[in-house]
PDB file of N, CA and C in Angstrom:
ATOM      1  N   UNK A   1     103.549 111.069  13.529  1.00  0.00           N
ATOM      2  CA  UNK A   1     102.227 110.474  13.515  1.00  0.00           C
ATOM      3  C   UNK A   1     101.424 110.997  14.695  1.00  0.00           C
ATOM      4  N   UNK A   2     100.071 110.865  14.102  1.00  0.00           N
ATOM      5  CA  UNK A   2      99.297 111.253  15.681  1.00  0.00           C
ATOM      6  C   UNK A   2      98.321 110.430  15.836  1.00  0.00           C
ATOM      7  N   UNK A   3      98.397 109.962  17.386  1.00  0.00           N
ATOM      8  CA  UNK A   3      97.749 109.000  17.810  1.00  0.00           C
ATOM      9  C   UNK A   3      96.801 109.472  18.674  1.00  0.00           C
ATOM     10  N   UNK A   4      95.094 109.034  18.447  1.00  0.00           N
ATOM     11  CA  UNK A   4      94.278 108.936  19.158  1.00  0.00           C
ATOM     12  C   UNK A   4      93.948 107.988  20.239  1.00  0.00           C
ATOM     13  N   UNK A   5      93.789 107.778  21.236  1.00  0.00           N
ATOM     14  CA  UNK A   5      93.214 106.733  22.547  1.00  0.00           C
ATOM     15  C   UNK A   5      92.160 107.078  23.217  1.00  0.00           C
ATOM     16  N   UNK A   6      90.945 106.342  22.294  1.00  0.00           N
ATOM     17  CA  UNK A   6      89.751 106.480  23.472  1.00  0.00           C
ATOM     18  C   UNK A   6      90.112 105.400  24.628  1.00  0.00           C
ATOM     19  N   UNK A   7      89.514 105.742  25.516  1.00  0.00           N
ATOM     20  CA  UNK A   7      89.953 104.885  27.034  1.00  0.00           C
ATOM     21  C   UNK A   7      88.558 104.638  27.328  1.00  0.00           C
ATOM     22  N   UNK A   8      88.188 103.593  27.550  1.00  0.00           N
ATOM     23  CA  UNK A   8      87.142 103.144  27.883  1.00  0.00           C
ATOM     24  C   UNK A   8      87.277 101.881  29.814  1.00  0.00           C
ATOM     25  N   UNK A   9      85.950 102.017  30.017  1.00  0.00           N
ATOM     26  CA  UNK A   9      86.022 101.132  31.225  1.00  0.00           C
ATOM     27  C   UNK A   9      84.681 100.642  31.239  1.00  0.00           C
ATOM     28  N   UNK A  10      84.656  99.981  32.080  1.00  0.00           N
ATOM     29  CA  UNK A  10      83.204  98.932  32.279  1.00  0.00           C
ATOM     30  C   UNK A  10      81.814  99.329  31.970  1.00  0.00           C
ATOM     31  N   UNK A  11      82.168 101.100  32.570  1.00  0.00           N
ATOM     32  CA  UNK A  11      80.703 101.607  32.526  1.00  0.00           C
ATOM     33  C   UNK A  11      80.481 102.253  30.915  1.00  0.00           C
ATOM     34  N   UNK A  12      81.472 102.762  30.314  1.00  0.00           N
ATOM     35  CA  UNK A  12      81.660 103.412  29.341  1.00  0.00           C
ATOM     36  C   UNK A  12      82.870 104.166  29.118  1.00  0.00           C
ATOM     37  N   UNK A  13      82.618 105.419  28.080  1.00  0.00           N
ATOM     38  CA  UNK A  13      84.009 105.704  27.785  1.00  0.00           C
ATOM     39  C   UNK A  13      84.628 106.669  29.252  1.00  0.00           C
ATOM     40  N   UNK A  14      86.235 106.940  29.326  1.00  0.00           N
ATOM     41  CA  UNK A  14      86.417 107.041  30.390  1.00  0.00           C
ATOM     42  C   UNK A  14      87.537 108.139  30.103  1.00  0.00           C
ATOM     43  N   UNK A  15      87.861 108.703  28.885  1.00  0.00           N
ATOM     44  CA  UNK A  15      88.618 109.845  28.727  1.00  0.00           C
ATOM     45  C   UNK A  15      89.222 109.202  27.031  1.00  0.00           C
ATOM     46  N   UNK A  16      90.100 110.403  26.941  1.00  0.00           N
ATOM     47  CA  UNK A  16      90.474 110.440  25.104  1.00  0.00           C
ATOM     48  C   UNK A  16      92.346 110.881  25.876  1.00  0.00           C
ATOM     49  N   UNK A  17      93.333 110.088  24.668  1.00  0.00           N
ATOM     50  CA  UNK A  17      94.399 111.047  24.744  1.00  0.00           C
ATOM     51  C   UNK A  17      94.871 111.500  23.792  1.00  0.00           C
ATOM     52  N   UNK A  18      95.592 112.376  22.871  1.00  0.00           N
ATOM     53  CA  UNK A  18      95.741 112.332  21.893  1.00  0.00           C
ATOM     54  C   UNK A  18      97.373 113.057  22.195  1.00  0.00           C
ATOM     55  N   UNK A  19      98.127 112.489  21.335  1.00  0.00           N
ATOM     56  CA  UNK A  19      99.459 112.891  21.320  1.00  0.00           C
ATOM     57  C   UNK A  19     100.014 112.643  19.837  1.00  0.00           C
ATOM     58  N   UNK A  20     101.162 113.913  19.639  1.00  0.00           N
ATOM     59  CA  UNK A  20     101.933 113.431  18.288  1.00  0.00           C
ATOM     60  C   UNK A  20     101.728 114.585  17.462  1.00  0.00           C
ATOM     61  N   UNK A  21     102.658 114.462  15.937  1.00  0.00           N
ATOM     62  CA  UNK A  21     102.413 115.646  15.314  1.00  0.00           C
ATOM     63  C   UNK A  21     102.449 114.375  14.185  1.00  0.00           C
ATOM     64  N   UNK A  22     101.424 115.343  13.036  1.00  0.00           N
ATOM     65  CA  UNK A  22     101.657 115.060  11.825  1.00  0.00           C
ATOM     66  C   UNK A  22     102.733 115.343  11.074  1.00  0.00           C
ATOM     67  N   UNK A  23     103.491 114.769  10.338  1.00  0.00           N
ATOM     68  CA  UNK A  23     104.588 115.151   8.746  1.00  0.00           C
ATOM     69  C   UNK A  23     104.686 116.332   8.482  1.00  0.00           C
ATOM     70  N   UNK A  24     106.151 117.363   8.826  1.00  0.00           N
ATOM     71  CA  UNK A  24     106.169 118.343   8.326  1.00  0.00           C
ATOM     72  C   UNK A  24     105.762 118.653   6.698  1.00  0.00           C
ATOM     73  N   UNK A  25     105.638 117.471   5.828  1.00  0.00           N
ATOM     74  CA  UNK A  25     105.314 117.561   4.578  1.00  0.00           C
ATOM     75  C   UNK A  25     104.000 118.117   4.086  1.00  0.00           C
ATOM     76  N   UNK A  26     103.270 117.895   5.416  1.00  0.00           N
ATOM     77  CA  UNK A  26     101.737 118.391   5.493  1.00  0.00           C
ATOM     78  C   UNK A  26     101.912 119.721   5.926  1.00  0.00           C
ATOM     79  N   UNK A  27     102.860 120.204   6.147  1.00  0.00           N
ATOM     80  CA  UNK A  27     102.748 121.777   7.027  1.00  0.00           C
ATOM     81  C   UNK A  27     103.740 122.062   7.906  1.00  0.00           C
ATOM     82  N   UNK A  28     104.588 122.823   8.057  1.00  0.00           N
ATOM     83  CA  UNK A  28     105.153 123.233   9.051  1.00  0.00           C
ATOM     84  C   UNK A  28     104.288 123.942  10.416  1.00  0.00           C
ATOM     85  N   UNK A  29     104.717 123.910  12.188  1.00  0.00           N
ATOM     86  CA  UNK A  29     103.976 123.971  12.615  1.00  0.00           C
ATOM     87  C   UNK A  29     103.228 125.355  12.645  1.00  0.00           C
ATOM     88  N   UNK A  30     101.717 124.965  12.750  1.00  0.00           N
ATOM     89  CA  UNK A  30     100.940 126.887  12.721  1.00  0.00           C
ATOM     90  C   UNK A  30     100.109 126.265  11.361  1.00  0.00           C
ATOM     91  N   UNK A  31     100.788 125.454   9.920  1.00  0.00           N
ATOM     92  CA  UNK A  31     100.340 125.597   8.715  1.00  0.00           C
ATOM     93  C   UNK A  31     100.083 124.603   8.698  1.00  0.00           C
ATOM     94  N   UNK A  32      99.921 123.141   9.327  1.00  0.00           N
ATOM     95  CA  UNK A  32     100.038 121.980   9.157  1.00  0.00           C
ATOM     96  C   UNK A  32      98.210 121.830   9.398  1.00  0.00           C
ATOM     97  N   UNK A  33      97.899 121.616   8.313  1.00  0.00           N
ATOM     98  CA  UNK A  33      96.053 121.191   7.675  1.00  0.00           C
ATOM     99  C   UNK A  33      95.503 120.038   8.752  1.00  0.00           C
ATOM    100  N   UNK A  34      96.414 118.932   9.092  1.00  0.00           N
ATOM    101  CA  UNK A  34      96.166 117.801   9.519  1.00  0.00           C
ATOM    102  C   UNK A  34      96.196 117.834  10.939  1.00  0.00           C
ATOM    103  N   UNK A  35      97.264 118.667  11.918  1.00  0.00           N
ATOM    104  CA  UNK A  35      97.202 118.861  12.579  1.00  0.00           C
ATOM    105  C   UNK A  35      96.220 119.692  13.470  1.00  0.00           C
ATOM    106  N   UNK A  36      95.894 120.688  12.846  1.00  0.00           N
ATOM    107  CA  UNK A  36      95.020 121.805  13.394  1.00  0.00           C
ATOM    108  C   UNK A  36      93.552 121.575  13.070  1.00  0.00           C
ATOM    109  N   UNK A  37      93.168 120.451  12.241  1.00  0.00           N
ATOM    110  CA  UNK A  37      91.786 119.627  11.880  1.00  0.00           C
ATOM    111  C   UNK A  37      91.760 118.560  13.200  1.00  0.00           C
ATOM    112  N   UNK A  38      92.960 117.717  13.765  1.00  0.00           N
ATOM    113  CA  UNK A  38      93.019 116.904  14.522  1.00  0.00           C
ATOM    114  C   UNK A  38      92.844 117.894  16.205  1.00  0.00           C
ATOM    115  N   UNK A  39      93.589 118.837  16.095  1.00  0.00           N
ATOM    116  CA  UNK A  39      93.500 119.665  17.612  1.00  0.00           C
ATOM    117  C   UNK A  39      92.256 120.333  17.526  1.00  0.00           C
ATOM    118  N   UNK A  40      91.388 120.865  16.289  1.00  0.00           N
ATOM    119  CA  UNK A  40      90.098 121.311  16.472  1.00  0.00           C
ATOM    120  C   UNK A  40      89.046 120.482  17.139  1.00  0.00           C
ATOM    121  N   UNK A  41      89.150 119.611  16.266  1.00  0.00           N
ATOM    122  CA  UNK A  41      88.344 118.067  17.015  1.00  0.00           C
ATOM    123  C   UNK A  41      88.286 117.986  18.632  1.00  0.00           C
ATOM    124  N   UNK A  42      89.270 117.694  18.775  1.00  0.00           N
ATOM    125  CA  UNK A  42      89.697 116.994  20.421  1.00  0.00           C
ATOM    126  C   UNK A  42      89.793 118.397  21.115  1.00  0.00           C
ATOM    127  N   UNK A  43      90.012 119.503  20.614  1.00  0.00           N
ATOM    128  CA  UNK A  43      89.771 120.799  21.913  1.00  0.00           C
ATOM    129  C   UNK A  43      88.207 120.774  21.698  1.00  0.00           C
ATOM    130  N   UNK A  44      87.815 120.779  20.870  1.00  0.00           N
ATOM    131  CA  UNK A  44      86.164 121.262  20.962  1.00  0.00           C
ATOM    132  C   UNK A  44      85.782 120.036  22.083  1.00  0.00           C
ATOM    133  N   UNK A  45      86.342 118.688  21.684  1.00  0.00           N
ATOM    134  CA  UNK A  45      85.276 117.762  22.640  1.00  0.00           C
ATOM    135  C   UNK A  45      85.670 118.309  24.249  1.00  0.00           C
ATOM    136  N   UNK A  46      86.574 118.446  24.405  1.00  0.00           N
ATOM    137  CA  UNK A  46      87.687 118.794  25.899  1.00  0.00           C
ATOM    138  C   UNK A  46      86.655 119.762  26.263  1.00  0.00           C
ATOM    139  N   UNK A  47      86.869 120.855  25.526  1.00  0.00           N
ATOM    140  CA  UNK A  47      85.594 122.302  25.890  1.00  0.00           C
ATOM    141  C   UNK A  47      84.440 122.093  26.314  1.00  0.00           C
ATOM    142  N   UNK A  48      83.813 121.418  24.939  1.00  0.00           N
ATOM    143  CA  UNK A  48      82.475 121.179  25.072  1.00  0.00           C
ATOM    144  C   UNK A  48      82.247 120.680  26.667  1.00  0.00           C
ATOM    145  N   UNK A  49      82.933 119.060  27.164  1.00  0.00           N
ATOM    146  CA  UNK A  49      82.609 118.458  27.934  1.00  0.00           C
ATOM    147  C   UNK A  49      83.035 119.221  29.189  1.00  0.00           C
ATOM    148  N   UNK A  50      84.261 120.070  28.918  1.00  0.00           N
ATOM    149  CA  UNK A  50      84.762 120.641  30.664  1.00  0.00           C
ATOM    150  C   UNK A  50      83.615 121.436  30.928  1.00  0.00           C
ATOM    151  N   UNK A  51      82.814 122.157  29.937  1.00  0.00           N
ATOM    152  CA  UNK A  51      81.601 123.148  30.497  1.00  0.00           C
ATOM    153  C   UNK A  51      80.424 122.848  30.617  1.00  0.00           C
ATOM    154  N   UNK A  52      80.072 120.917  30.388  1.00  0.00           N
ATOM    155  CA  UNK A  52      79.355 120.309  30.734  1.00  0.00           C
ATOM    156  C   UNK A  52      79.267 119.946  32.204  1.00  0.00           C
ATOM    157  N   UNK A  53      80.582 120.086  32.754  1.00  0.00           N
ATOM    158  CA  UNK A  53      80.562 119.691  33.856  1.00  0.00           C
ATOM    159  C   UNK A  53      81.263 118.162  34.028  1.00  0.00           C
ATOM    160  N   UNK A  54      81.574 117.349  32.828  1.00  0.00           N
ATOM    161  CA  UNK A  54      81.765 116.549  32.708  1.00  0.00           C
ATOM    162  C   UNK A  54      83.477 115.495  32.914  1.00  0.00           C
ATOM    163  N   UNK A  55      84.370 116.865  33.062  1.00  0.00           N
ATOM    164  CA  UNK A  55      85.921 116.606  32.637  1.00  0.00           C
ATOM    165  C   UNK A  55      86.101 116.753  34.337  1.00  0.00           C
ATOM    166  N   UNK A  56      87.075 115.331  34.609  1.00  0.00           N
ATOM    167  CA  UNK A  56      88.033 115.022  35.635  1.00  0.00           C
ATOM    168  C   UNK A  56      89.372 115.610  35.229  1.00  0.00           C
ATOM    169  N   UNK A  57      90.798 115.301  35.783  1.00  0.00           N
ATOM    170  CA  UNK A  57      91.881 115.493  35.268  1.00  0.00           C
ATOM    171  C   UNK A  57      91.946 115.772  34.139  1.00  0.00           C
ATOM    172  N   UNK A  58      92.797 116.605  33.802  1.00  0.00           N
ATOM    173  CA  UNK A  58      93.384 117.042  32.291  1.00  0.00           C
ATOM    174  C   UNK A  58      95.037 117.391  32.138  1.00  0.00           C
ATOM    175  N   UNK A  59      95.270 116.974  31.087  1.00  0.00           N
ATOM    176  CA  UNK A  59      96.410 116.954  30.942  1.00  0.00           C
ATOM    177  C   UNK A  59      96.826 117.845  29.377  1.00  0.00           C
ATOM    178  N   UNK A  60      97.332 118.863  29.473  1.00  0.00           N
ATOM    179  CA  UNK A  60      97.646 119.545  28.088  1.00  0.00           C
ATOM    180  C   UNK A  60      98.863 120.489  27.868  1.00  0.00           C
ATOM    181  N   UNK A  61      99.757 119.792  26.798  1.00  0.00           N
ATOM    182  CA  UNK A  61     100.883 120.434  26.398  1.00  0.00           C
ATOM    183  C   UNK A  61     101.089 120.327  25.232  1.00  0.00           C
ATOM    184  N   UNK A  62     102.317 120.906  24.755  1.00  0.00           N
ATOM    185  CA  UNK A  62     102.117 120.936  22.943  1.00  0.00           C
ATOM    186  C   UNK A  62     102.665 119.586  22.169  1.00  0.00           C
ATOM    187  N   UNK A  63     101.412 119.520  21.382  1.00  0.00           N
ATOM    188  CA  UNK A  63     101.236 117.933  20.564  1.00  0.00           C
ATOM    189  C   UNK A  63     100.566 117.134  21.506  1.00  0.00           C
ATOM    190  N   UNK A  64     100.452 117.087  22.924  1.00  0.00           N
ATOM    191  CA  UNK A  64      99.281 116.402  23.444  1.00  0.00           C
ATOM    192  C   UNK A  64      97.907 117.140  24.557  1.00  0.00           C
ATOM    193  N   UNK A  65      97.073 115.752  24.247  1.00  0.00           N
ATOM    194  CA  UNK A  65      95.737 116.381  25.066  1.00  0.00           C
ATOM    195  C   UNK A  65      95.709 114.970  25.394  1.00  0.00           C
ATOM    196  N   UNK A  66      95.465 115.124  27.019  1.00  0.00           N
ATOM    197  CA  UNK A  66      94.748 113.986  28.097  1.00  0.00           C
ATOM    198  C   UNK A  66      93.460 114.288  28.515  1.00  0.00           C
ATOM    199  N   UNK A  67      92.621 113.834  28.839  1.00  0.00           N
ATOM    200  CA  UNK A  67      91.267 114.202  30.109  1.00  0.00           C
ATOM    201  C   UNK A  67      90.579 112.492  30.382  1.00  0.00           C
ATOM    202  N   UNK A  68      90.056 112.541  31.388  1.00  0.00           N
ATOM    203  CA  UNK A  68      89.451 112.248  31.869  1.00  0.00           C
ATOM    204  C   UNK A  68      88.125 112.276  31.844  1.00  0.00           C
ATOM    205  N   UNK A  69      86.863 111.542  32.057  1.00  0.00           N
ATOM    206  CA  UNK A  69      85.571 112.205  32.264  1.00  0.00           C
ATOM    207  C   UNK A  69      85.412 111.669  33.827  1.00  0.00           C
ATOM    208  N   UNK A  70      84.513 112.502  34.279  1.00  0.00           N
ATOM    209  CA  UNK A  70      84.260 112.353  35.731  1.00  0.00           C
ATOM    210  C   UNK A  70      83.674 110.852  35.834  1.00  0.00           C
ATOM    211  N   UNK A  71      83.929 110.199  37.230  1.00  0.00           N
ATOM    212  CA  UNK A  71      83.270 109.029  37.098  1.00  0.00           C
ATOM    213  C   UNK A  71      81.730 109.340  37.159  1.00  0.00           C
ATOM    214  N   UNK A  72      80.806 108.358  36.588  1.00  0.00           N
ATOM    215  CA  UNK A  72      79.739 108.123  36.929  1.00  0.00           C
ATOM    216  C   UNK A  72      78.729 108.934  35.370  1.00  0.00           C
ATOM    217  N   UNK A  73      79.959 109.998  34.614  1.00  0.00           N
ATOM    218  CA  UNK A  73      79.341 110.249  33.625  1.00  0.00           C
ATOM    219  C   UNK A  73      79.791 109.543  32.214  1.00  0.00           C
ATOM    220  N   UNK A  74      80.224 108.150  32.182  1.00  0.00           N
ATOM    221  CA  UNK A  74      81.296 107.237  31.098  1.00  0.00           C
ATOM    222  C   UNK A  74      79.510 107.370  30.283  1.00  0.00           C
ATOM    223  N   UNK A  75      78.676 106.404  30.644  1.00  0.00           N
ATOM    224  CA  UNK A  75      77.749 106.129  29.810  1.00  0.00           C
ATOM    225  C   UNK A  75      76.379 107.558  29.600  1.00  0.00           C
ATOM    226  N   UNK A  76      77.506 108.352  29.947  1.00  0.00           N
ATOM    227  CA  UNK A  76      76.357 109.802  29.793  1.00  0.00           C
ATOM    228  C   UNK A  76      75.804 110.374  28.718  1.00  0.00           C
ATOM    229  N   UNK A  77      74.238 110.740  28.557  1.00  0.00           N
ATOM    230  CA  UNK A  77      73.707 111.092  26.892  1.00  0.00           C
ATOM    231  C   UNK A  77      75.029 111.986  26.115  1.00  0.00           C
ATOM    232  N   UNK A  78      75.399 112.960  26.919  1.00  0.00           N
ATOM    233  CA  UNK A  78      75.801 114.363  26.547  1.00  0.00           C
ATOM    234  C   UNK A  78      77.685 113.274  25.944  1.00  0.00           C
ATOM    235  N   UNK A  79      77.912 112.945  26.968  1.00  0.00           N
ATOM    236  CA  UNK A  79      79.109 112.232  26.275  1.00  0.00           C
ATOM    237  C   UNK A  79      79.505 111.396  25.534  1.00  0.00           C
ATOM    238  N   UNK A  80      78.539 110.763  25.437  1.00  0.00           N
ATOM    239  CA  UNK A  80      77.987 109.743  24.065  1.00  0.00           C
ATOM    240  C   UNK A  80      78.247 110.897  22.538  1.00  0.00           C
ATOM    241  N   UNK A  81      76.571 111.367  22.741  1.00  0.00           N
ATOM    242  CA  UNK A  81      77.056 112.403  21.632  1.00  0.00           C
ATOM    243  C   UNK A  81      78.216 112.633  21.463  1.00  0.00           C
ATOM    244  N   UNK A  82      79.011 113.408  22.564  1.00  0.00           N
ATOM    245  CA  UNK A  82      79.943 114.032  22.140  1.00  0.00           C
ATOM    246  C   UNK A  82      81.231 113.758  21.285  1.00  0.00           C
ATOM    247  N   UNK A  83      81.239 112.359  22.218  1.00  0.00           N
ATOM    248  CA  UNK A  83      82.683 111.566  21.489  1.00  0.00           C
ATOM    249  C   UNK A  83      82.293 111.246  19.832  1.00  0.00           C
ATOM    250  N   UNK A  84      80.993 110.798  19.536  1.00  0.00           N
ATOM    251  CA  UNK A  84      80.259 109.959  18.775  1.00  0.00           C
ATOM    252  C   UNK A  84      80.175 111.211  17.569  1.00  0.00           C
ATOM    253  N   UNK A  85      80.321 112.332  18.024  1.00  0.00           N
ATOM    254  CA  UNK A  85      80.538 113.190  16.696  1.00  0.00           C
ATOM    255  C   UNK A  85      81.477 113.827  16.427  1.00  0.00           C
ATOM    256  N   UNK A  86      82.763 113.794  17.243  1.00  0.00           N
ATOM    257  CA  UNK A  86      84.442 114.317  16.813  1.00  0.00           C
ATOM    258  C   UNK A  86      84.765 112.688  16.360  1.00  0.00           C
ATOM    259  N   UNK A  87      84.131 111.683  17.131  1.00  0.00           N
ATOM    260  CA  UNK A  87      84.473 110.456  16.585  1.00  0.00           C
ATOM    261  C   UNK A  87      84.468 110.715  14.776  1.00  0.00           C
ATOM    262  N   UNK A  88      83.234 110.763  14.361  1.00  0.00           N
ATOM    263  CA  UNK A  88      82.974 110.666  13.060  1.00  0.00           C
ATOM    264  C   UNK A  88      84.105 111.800  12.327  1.00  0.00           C
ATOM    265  N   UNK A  89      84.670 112.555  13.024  1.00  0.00           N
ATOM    266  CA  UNK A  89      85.429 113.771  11.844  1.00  0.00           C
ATOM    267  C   UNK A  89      86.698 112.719  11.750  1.00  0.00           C
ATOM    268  N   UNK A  90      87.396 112.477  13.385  1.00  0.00           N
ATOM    269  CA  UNK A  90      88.806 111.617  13.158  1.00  0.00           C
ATOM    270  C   UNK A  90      88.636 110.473  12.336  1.00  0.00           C
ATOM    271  N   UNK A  91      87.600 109.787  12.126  1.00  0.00           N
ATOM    272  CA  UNK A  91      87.464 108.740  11.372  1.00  0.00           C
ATOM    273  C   UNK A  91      87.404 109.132   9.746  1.00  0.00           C
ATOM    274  N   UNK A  92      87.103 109.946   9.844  1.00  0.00           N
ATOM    275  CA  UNK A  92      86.983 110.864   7.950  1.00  0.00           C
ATOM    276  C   UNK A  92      88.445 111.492   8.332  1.00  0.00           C
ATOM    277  N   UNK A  93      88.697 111.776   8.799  1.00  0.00           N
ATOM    278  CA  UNK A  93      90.437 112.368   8.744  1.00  0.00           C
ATOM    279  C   UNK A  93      91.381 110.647   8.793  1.00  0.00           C
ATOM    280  N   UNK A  94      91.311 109.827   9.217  1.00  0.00           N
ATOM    281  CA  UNK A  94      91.837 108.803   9.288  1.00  0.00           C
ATOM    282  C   UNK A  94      91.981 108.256   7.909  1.00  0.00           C
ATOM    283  N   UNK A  95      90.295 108.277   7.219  1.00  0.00           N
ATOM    284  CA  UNK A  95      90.517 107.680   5.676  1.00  0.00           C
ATOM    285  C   UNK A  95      91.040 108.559   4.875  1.00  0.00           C
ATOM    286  N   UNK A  96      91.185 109.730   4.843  1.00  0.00           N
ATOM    287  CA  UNK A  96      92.742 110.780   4.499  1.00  0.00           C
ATOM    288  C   UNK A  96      94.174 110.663   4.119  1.00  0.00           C
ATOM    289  N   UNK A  97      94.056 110.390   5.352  1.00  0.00           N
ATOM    290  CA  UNK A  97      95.053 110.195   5.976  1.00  0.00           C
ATOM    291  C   UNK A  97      95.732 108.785   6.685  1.00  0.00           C
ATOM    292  N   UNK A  98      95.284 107.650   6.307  1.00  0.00           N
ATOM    293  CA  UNK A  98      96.016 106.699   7.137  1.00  0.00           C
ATOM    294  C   UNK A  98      97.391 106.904   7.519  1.00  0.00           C
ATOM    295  N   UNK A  99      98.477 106.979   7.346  1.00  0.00           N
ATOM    296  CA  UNK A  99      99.819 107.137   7.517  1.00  0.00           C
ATOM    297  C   UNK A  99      99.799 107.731   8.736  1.00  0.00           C
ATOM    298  N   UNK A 100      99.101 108.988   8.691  1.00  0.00           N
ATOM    299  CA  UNK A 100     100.080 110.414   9.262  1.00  0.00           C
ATOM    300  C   UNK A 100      98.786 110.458  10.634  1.00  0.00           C
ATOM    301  N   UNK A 101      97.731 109.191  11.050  1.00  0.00           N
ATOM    302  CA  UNK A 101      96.442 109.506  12.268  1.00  0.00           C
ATOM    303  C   UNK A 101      96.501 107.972  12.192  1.00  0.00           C
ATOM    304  N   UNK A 102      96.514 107.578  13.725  1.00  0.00           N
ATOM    305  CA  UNK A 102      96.314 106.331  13.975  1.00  0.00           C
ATOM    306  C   UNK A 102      95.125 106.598  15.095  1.00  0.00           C
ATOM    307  N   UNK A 103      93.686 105.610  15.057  1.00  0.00           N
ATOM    308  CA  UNK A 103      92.929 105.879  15.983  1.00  0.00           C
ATOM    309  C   UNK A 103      92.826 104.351  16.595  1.00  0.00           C
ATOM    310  N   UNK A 104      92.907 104.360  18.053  1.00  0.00           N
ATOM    311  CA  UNK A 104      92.687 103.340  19.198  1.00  0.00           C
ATOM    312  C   UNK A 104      91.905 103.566  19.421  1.00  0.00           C
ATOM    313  N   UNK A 105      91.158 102.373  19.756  1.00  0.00           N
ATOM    314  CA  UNK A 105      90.475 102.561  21.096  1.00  0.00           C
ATOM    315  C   UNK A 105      89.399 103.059  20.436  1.00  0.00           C
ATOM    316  N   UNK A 106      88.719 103.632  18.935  1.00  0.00           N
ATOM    317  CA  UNK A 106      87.958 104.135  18.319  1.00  0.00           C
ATOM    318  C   UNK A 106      86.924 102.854  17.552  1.00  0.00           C
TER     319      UNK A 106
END
């Protein structure tokens, strides 16, 4: 299974983690549809935001992604958007997929 965690704090959101693999039944790894729709998502937001200027700590190894956003940018336009439109793909991959994507914190 793969699990999403938005992390949120007082001011706003405060980083994403995502860990886990989908069902080899969906793909072995490299071929797996669900997986590589779920790591497109969450690297683009990671990207997008590290070259915003926006990413504190990061954490990345295979089957997971950690980050952070810097303090002071939780309730930021640019990160709003950002989450707010990989949000909308994991949530259309979720109704897919319930079983094999669990989203927190979403």
């Amino acid at each position: 299974m793969i699990r999403i965690r938005l992390i949120r704090n007082k001011y706003g959101i405060s980083g994403l983690e995502s860990s886990g693999h989908s069902p080899k039944n969906l793909g072995q790894k490299g071929e797996n549809i669900l997986c590589a729709a779920v790591s497109v998502l969450v690297q683009t937001l990671y990207l997008h935001l590290k070259n915003q200027g926006r990413i504190g700590t990061a954490e990345i190894s295979d089957g997971f992604l950690s980050f952070e956003i810097l303090s002071g940018f939780e309730s930021d336009q640019i990160v709003l958007t950002s989450f707010g439109l990989i949000q909308d793909g994991l949530e259309n991959l979720r109704n897919q997929y319930p079983k094999e994507l669990e989203l927190i914190g979403v």
